[in-house]
C-alpha atoms as a PDB file:
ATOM      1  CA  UNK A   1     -15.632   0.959 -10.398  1.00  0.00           C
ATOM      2  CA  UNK A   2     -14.822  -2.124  -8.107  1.00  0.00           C
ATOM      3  CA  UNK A   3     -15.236  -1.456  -4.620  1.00  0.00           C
ATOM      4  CA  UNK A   4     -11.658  -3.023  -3.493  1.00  0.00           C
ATOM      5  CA  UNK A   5      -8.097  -2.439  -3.848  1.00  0.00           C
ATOM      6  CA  UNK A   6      -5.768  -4.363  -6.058  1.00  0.00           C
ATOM      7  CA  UNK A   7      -2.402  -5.223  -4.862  1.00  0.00           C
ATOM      8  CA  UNK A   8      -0.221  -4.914  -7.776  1.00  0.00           C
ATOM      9  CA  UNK A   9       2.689  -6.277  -6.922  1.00  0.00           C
ATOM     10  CA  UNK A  10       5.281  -6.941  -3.280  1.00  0.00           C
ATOM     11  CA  UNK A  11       9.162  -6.483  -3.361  1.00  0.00           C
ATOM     12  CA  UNK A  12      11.234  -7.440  -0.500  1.00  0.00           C
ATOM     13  CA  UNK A  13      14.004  -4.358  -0.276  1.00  0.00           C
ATOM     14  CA  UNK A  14      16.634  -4.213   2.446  1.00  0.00           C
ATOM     15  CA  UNK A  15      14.336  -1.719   4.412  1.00  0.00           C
ATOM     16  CA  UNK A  16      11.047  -4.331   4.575  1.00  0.00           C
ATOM     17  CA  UNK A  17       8.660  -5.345   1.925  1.00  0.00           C
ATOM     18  CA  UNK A  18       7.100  -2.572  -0.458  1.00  0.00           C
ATOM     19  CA  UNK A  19       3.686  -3.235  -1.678  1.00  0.00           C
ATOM     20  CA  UNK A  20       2.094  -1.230  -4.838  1.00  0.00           C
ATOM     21  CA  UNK A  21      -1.864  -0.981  -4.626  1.00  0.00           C
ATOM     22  CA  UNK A  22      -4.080   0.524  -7.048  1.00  0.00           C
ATOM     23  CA  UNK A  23      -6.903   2.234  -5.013  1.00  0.00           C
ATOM     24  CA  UNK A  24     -10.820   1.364  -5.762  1.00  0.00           C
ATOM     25  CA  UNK A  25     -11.146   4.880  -7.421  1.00  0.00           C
ATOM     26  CA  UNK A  26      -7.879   4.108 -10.028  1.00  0.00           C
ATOM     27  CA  UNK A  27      -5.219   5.750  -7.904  1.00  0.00           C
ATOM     28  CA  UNK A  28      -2.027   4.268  -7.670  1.00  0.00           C
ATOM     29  CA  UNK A  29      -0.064   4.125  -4.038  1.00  0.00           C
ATOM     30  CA  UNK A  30       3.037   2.430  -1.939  1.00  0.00           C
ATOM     31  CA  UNK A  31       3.106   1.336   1.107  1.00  0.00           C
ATOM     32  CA  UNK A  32       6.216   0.041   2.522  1.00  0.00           C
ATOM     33  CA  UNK A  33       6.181  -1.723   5.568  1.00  0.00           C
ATOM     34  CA  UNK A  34       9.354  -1.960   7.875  1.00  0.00           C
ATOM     35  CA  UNK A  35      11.655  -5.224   8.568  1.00  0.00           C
ATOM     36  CA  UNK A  36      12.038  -3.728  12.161  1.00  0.00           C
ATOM     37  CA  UNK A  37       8.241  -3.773  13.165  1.00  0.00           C
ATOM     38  CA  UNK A  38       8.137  -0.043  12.744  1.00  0.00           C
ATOM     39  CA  UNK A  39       4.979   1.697  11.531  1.00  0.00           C
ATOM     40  CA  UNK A  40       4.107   1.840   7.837  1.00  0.00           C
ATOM     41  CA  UNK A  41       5.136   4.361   5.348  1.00  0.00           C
ATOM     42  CA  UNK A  42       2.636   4.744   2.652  1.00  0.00           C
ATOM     43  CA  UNK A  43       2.829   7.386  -0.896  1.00  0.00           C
ATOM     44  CA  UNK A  44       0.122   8.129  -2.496  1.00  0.00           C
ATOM     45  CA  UNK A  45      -2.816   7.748  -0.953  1.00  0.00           C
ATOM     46  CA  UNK A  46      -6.653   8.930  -1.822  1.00  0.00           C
ATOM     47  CA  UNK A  47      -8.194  10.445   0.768  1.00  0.00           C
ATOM     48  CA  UNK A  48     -11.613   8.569   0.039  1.00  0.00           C
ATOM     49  CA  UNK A  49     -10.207   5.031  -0.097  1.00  0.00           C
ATOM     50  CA  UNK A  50      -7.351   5.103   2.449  1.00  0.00           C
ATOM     51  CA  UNK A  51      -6.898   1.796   4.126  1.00  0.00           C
ATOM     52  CA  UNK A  52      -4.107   0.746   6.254  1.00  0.00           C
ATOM     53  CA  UNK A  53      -1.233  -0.823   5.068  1.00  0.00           C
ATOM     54  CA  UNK A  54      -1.529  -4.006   7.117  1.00  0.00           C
ATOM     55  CA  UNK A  55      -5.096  -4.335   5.666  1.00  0.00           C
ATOM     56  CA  UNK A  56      -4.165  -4.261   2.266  1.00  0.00           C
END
């Protein structure tokens, strides 16, 4: 098991840019973070690997 997160993939949506990550345990999660400098929304998330979105 690798001891980082993967970002699969970033898609700019009307709302702010939407990043998938698979987690270093194999769990998938989205994090969407805001056009207007808001805080980031994230889905998903293992409780044993959670990093903020701005980190990832």
């Amino acid at each position: 098991m690798s001891d980082q997160n993967t970002i699969l993939s970033r898609h700019l949506t009307s709302d702010g840019v939407v990043v998938w990550i698979r987690c270093a345990c194999g769990r998938l999660r989205m994090d969407l973070v805001p056009n207007a400098g808001g805080r980031p929304l994230t889905a998903g998330p293992c409780p044993h690997c959670a990093v903020s979105p701005d980190r990832a």
